[in-house]
C-alpha atoms as a PDB file:
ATOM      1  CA  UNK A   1      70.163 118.110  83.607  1.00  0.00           C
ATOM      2  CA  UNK A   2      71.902 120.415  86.073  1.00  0.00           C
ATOM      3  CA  UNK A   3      75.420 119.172  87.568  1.00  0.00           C
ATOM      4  CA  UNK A   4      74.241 117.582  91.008  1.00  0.00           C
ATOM      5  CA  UNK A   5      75.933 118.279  94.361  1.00  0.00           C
ATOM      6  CA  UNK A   6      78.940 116.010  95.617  1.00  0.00           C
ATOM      7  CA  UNK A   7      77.590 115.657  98.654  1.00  0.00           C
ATOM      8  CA  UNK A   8      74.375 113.986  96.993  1.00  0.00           C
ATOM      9  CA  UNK A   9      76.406 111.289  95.721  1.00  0.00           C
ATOM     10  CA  UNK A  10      78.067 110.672  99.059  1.00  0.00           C
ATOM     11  CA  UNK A  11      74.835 110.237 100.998  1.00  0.00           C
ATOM     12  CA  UNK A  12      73.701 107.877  98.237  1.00  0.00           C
ATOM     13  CA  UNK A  13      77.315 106.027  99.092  1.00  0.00           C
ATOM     14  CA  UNK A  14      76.005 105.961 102.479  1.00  0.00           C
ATOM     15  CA  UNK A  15      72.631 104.720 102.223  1.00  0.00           C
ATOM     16  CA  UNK A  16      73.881 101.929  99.846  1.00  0.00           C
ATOM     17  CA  UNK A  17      76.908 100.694 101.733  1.00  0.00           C
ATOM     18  CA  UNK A  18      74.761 100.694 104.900  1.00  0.00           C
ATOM     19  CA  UNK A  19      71.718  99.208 103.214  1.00  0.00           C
ATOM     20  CA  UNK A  20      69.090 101.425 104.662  1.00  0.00           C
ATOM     21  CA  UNK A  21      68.741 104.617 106.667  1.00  0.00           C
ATOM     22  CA  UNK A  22      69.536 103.351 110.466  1.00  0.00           C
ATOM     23  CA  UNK A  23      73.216 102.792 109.406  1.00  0.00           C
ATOM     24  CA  UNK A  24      73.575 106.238 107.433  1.00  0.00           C
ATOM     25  CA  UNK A  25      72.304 108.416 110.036  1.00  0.00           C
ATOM     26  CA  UNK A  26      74.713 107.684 112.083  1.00  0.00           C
ATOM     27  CA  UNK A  27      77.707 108.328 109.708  1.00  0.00           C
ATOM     28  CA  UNK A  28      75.944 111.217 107.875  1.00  0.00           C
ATOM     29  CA  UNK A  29      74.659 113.003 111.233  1.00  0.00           C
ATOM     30  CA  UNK A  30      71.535 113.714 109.130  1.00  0.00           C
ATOM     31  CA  UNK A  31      68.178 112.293 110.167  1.00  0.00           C
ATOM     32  CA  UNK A  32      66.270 109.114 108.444  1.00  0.00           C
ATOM     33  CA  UNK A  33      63.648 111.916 106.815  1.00  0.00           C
ATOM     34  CA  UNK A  34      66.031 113.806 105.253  1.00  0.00           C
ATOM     35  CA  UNK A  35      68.070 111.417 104.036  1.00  0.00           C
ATOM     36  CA  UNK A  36      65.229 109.604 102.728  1.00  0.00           C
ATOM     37  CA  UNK A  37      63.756 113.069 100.814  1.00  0.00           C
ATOM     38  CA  UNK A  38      67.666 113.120  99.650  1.00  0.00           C
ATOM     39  CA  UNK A  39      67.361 109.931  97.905  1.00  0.00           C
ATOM     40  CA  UNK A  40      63.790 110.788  96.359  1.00  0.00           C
ATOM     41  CA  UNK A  41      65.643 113.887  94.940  1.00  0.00           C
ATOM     42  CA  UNK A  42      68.366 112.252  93.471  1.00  0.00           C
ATOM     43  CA  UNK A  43      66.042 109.551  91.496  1.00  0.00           C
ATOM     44  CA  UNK A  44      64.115 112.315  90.269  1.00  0.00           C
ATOM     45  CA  UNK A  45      67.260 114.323  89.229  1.00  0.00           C
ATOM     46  CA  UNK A  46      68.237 111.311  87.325  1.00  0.00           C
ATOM     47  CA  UNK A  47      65.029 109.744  86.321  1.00  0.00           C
ATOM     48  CA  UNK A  48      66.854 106.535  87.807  1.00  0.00           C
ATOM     49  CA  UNK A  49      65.138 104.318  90.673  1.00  0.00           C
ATOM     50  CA  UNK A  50      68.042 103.979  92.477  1.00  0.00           C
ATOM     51  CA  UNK A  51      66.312 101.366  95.593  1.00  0.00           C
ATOM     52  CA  UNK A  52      64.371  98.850  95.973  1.00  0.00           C
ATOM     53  CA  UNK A  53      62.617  99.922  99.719  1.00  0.00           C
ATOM     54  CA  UNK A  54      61.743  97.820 102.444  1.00  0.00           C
ATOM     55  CA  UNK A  55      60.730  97.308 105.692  1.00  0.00           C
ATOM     56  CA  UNK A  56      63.931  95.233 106.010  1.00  0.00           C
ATOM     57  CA  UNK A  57      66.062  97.744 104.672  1.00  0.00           C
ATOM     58  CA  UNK A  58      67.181  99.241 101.301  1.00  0.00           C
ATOM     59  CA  UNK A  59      68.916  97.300  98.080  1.00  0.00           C
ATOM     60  CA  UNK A  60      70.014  98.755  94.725  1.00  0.00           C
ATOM     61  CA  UNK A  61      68.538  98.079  91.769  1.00  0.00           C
ATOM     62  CA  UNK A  62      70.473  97.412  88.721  1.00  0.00           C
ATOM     63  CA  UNK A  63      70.801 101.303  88.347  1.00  0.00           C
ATOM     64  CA  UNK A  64      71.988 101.922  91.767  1.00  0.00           C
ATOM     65  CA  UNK A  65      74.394  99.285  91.700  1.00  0.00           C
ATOM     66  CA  UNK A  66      75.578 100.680  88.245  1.00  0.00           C
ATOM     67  CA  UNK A  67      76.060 104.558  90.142  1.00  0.00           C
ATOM     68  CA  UNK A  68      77.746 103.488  92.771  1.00  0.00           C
ATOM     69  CA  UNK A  69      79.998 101.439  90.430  1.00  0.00           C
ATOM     70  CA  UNK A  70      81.091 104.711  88.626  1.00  0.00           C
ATOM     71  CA  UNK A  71      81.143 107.103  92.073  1.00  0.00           C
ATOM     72  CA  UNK A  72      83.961 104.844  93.326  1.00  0.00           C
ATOM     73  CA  UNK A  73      86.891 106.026  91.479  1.00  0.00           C
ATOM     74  CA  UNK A  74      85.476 109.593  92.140  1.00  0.00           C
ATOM     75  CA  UNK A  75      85.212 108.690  96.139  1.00  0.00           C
ATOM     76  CA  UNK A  76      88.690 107.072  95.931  1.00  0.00           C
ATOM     77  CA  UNK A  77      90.167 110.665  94.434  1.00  0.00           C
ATOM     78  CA  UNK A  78      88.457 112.453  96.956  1.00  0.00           C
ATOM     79  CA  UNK A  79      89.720 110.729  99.965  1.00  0.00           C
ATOM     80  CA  UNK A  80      93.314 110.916  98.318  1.00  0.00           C
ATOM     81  CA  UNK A  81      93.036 114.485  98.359  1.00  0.00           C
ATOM     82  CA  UNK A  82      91.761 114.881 101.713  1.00  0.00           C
ATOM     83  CA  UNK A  83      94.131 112.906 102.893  1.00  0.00           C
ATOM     84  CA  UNK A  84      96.824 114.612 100.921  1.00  0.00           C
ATOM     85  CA  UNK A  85      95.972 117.988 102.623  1.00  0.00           C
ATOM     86  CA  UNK A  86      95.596 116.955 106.114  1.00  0.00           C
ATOM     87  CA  UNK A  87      99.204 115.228 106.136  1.00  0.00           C
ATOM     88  CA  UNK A  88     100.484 118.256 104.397  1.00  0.00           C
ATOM     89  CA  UNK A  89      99.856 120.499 107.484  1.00  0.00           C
ATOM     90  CA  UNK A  90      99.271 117.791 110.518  1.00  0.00           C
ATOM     91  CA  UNK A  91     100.833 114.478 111.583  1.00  0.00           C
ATOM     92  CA  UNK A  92     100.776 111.586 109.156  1.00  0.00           C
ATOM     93  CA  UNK A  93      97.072 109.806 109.955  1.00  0.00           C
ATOM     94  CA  UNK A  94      96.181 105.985 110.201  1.00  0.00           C
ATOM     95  CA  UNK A  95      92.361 105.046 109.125  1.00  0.00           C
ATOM     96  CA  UNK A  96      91.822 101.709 111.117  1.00  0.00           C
ATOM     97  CA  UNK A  97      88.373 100.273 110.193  1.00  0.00           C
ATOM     98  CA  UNK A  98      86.862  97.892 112.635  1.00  0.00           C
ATOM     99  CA  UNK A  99      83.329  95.925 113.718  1.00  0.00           C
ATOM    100  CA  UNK A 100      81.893  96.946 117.216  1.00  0.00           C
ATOM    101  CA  UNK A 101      83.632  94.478 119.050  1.00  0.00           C
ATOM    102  CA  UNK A 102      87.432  94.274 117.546  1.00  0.00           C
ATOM    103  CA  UNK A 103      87.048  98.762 117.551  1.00  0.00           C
ATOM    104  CA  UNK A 104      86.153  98.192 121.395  1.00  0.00           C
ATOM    105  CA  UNK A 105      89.241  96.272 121.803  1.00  0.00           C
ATOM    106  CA  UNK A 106      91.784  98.884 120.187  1.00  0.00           C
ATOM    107  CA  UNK A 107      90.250 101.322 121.762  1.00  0.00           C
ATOM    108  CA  UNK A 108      91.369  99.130 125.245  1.00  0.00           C
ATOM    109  CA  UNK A 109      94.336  99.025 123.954  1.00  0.00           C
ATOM    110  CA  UNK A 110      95.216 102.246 122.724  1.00  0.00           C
ATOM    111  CA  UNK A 111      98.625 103.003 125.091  1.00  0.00           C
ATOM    112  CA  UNK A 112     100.099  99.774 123.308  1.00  0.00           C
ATOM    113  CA  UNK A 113      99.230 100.510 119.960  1.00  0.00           C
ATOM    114  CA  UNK A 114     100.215 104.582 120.087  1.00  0.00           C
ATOM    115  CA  UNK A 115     102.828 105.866 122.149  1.00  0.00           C
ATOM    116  CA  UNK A 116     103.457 109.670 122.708  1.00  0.00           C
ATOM    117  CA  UNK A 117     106.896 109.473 120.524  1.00  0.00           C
ATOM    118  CA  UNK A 118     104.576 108.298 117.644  1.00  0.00           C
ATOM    119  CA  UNK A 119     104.525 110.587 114.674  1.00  0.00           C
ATOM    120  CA  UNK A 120     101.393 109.842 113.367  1.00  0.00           C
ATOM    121  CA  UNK A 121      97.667 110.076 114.644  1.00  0.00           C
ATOM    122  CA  UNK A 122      94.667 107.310 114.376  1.00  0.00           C
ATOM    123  CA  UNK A 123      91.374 107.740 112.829  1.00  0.00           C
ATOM    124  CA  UNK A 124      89.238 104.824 114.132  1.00  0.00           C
ATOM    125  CA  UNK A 125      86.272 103.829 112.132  1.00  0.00           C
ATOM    126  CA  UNK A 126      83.517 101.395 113.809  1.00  0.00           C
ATOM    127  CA  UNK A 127      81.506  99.613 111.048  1.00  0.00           C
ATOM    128  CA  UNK A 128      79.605  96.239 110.934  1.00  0.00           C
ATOM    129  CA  UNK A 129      80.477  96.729 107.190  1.00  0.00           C
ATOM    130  CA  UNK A 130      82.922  95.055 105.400  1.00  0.00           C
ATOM    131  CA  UNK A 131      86.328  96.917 105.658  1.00  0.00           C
ATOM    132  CA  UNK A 132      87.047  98.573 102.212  1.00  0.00           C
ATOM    133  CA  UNK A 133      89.927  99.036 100.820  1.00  0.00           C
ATOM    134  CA  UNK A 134      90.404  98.659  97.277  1.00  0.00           C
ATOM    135  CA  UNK A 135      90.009 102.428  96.554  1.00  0.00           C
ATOM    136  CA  UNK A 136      92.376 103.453  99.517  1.00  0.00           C
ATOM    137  CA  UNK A 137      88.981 104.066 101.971  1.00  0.00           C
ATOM    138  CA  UNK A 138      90.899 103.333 104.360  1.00  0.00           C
ATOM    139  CA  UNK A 139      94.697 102.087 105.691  1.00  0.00           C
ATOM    140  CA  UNK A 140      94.021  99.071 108.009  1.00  0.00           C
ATOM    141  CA  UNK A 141      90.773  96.847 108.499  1.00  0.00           C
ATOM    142  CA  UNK A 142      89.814  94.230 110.218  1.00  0.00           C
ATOM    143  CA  UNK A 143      87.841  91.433 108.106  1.00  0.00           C
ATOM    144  CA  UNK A 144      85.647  88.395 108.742  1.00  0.00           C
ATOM    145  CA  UNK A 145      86.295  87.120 105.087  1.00  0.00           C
ATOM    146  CA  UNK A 146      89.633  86.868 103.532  1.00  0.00           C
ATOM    147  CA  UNK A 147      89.945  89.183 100.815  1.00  0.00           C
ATOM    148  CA  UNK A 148      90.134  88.599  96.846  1.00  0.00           C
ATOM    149  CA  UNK A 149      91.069  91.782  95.939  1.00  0.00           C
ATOM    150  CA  UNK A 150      94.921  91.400  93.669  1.00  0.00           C
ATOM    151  CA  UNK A 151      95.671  95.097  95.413  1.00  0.00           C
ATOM    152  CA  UNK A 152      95.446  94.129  98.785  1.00  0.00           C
ATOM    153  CA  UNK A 153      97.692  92.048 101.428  1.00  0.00           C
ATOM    154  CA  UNK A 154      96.414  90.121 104.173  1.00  0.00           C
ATOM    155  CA  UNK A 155      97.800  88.546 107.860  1.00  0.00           C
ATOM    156  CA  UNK A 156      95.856  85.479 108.634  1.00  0.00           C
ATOM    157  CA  UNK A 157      94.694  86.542 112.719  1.00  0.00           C
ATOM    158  CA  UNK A 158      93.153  83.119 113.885  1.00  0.00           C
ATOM    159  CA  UNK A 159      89.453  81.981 114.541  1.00  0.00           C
ATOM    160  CA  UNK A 160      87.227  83.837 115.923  1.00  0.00           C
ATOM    161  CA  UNK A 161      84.371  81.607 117.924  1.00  0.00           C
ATOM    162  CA  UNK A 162      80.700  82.766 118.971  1.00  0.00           C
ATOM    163  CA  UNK A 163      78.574  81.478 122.114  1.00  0.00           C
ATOM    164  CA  UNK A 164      75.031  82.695 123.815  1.00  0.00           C
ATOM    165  CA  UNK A 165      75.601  84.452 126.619  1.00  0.00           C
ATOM    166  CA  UNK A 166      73.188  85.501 129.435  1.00  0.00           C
ATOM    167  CA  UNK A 167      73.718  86.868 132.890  1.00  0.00           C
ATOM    168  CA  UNK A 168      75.636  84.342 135.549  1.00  0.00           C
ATOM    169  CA  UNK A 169      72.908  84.259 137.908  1.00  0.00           C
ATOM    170  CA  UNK A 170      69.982  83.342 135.585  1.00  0.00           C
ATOM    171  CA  UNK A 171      68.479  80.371 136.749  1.00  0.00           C
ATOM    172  CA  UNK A 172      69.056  77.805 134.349  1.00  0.00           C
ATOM    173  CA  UNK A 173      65.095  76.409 134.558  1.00  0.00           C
ATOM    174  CA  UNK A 174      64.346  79.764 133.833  1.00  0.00           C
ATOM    175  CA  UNK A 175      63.499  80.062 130.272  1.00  0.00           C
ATOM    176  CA  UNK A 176      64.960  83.897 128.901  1.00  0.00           C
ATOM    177  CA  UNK A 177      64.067  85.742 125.800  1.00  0.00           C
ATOM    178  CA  UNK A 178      66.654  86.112 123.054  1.00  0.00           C
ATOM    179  CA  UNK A 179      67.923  90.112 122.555  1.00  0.00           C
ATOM    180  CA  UNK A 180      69.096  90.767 118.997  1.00  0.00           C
ATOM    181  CA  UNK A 181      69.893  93.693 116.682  1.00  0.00           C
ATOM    182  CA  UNK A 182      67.269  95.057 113.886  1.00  0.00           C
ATOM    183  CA  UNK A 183      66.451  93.020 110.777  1.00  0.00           C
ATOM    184  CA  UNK A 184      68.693  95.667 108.748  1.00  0.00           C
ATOM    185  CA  UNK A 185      71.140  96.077 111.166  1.00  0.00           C
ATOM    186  CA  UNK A 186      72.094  92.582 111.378  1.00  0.00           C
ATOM    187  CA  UNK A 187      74.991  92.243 108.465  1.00  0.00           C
ATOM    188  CA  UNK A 188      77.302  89.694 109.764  1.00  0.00           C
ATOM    189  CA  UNK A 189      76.555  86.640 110.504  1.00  0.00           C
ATOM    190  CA  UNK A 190      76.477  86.093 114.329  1.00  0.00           C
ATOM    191  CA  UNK A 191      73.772  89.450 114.249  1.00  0.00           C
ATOM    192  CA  UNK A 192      71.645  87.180 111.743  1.00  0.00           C
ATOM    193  CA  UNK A 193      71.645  83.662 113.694  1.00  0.00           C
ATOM    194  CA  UNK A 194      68.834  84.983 116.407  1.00  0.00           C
ATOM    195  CA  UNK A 195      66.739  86.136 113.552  1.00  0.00           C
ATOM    196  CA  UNK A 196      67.484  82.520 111.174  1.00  0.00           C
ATOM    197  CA  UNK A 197      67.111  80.095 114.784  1.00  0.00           C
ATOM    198  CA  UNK A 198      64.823  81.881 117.093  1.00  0.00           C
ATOM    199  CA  UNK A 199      63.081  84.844 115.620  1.00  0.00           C
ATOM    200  CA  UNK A 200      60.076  84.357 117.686  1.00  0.00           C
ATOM    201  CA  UNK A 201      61.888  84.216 120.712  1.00  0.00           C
ATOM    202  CA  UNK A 202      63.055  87.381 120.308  1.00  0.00           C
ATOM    203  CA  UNK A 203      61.443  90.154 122.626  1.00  0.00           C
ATOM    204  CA  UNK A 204      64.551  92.913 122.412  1.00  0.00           C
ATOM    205  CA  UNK A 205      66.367  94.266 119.417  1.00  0.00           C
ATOM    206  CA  UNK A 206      69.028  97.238 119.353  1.00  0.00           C
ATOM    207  CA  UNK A 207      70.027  99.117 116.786  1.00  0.00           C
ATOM    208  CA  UNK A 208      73.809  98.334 117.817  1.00  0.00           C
ATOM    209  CA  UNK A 209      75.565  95.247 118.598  1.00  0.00           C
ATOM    210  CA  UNK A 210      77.229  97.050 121.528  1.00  0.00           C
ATOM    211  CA  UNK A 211      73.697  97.195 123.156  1.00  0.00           C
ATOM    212  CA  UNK A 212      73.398  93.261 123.479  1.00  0.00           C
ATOM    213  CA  UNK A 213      76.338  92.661 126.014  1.00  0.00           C
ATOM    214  CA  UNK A 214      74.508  95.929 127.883  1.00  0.00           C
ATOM    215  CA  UNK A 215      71.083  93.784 128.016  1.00  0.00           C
ATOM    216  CA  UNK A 216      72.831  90.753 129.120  1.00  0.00           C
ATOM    217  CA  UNK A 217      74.455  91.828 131.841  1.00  0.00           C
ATOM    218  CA  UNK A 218      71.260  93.555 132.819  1.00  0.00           C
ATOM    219  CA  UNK A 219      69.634  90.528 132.733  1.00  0.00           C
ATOM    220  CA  UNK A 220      67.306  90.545 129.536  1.00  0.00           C
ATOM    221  CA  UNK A 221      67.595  88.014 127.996  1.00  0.00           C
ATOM    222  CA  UNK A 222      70.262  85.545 126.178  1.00  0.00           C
ATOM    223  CA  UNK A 223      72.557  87.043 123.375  1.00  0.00           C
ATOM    224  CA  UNK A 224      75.224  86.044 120.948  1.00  0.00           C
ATOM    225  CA  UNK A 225      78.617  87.598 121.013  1.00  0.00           C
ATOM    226  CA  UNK A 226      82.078  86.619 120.272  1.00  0.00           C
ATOM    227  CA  UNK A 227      83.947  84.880 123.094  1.00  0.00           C
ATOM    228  CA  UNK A 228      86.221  87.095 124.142  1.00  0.00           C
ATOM    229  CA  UNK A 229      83.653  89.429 124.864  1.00  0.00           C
ATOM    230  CA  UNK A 230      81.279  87.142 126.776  1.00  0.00           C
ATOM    231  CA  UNK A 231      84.075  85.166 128.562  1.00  0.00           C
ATOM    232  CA  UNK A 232      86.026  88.635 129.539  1.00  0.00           C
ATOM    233  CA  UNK A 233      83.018  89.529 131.810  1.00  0.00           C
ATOM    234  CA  UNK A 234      82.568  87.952 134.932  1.00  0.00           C
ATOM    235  CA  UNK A 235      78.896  88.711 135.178  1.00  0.00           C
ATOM    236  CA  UNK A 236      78.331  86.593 131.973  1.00  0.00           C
ATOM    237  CA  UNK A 237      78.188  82.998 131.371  1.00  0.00           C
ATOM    238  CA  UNK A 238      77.953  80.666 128.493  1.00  0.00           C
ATOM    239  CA  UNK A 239      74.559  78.784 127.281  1.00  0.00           C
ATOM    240  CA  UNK A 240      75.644  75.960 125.640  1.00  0.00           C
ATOM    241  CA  UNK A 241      78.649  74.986 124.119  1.00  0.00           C
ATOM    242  CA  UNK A 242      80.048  77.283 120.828  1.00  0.00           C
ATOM    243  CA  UNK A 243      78.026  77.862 118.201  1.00  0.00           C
ATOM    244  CA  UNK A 244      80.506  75.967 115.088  1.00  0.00           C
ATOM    245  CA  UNK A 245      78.597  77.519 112.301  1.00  0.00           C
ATOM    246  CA  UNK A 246      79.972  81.062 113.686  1.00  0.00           C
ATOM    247  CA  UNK A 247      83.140  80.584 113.640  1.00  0.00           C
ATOM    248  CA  UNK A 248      85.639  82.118 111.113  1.00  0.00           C
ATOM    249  CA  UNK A 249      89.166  83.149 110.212  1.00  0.00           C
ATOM    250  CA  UNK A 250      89.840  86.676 110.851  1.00  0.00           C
ATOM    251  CA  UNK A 251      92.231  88.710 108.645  1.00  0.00           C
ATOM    252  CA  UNK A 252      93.882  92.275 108.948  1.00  0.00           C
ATOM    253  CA  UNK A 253      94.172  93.326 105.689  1.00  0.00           C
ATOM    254  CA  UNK A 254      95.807  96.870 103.890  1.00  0.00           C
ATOM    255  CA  UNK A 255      95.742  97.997 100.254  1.00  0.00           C
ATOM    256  CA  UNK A 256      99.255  97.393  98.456  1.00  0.00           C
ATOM    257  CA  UNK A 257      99.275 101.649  97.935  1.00  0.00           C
ATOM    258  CA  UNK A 258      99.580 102.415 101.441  1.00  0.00           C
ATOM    259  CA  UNK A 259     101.003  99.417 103.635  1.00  0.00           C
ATOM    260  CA  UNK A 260     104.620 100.024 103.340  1.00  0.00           C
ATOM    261  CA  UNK A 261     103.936 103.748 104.546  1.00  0.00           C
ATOM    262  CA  UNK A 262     106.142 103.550 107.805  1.00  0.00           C
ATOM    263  CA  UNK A 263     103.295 105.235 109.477  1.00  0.00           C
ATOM    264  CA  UNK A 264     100.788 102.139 108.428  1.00  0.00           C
ATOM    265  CA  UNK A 265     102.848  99.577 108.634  1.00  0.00           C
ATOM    266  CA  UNK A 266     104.150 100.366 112.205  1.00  0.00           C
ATOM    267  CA  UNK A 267     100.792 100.700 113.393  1.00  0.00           C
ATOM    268  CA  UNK A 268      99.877  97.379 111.608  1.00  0.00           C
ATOM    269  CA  UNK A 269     102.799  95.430 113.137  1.00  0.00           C
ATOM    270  CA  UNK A 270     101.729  96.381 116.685  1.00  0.00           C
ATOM    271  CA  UNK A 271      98.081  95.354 115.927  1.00  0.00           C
ATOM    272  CA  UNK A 272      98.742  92.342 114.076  1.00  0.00           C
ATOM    273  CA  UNK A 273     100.949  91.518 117.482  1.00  0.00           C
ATOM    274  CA  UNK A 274      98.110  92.162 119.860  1.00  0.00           C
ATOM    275  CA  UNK A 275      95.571  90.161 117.849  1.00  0.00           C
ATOM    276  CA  UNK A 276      97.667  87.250 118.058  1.00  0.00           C
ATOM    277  CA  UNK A 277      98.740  87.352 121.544  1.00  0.00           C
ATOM    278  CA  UNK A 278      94.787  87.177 122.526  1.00  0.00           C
ATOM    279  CA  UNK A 279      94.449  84.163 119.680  1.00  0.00           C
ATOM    280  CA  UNK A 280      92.717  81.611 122.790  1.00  0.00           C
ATOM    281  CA  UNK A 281      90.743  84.216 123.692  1.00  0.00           C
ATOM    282  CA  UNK A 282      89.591  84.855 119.870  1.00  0.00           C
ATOM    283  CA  UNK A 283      88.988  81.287 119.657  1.00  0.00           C
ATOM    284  CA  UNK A 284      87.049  80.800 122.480  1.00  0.00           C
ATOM    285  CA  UNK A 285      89.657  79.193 124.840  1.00  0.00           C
ATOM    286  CA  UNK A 286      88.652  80.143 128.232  1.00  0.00           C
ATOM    287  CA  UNK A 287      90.764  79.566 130.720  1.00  0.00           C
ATOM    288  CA  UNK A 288      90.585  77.617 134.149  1.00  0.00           C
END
C-alpha cells in the first residue's frame, strides 16, 4: 500500500472529533461531498471501515477509534513544530479553545485580556467540542467537565446555570415553538435537552448555537442558553425558573508542558480573573 497523504489523516481527525460532516466543513473549509468521497478513499486505501454513518451523524468503529488512537502522537508532533516555527519568526502565540458562548465573551473582552504592550498574540478557537489538551492541541480551554488527564492543571471557575429564553414581549398564553440546533450538532448537554424534553415541539434547528439567541430575539420561538447570555439581553426573558439538570462546574484548564510559559500563564491569569468576577452572572444570579 502506497504511503497516504498527511492531510488525509487530518480530515479523518476532523470528521471524527466533530462526529459527522456539518462540524468538519467548517474547520476544514472543504465541502460535506468532498469530505465525504475523502473518507470513502481512505477506507478503501486501508481496507478499514473507518464509520459507522448516520443520519444522526458519524461514529468510529473499533478501527477508527484504533487510527485515531495512533494519529495522535503524530498530530501532537505536528502542532509542536508548527508552533515551533511560527514563534521562531513572530510573537509568542496563545491557542485559547472555547464553546460558542464563553469564545463570544473573550472576544467582548478582548482590550482586558490583551493589551498593546503584550508580547504575544491569541489564536481563538470556537468549538462545542471538548477542549483538548493532552497532546499540547492547544494552550488554554475552557471545559464543562473537570479533567482526568495526570498532565493537565485545572482552576475551578464556578457554576454555570441554563434557562429557556424567549422574546420579552411574547404573550405568555401564547404557546411558542422550541428552536434548537441539529441532531449532530447538539454535543453538550444544554444543545441535547430540546431534543430529550420536547423534540416534537421543535419547528427550528440551526446548525450553530449562536443562531438560537438570533431566533429568540426575533421572536421564533423559546430556546435554551446559559444565563448570562439570556439575562445580558434586555429583549429576552426567562420561561420558567433554571433548568437544575444543566447546571455544571466550569473549569479552565492547561497542559502541565505549556502553562508556566509566561506568555500562557499571563494570559490565563487575566482570564481566570474575568471568569470569576462575572461568577453571579455564570450562575444565573440576575440582578434587581
Amino acid at each position: 500500500m502506497k504511503n497516504l497523504a498527511w492531510d488525509s489523516y487530518q480530515l479523518f481527525i476532523a470528521v471524527a472529533r466533530y462526529r459527522g460532516l456539518t462540524g468538519a466543513v467548517q474547520s476544514t473549509g472543504l465541502s460535506a461531498a468532498t469530505l465525504g468521497r475523502r473518507m470513502l478513499e481512505l477506507e478503501a486505501e486501508l481496507g478499514r471501515t473507518l464509520f459507522h454513518r448516520a443520519q444522526t451523524g458519524y461514529t468510529l468503529t473499533a478501527d477508527g477509534q484504533a487510527l485515531l488512537d495512533h494519529l495522535k502522537s503524530f498530530e501532537a508532533a505536528a502542532r509542536g513544530v508548527d508552533l515551533w516555527r511560527r514563534q521562531s519568526s513572530e510573537p509568542a502565540l496563545v491557542r485559547v479553545t472555547a464553546g460558542t458562548w464563553v469564545a463570544r465573551l473573550i472576544a467582548q473582552n478582548m482590550t482586558k485580556l490583551c493589551r498593546s504592550t503584550d508580547a504575544f498574540r491569541v489564536e481563538l478557537t470556537i468549538t462545542e467540542e471538548r477542549a483538548a489538551l493532552a497532546h499540547r492541541e492547544t494552550d488554554i480551554g475552557i471545559r464543562a467537565v473537570e479533567p482526568q488527564e495526570s498532565n493537565l492543571a485545572r482552576i475551578a471557575l464556578g457554576d454555570v446555570a441554563y434557562a429557556a429564553y424567549r422574546h420579552h414581549l411574547a404573550d405568555d398564553l401564547q404557546l411558542q415553538p422550541w428552536i434548537a440546533v441539529s441532531p449532530d450538532a447538539a454535543i453538550s448537554a444544554y444543545l441535547k435537552w430540546p431534543h430529550q424534553l420536547v423534540a416534537d415541539q421543535i419547528r427550528v434547528t440551526v446548525s450553530r448555537p449562536r443562531s438560537l439567541k438570533d431566533l429568540a430575539v426575533a421572536g421564533a420561538g423559546l430556546a435554551v442558553l446559559p444565563c448570562f447570555v439570556g439575562d445580558a439581553d434586555p429583549q429576552l426573558q426567562r420561561v420558567g425558573s433554571e433548568i437544575k439538570e444543566l447546571r455544571h462546574r466550569q473549569w479552565l484548564v492547561t497542559n502541565n508542558d505549556d502553562r508556566h510559559r509566561s506568555e500562557v500563564r499571563l494570559f490565563a491569569r487575566r482570564l481566570t480573573n474575568l471568569m470569576k468576577d462575572l461568577g453571579p452572572a455564570f450562575a444565573g444570579n440576575r440582578q434587581g
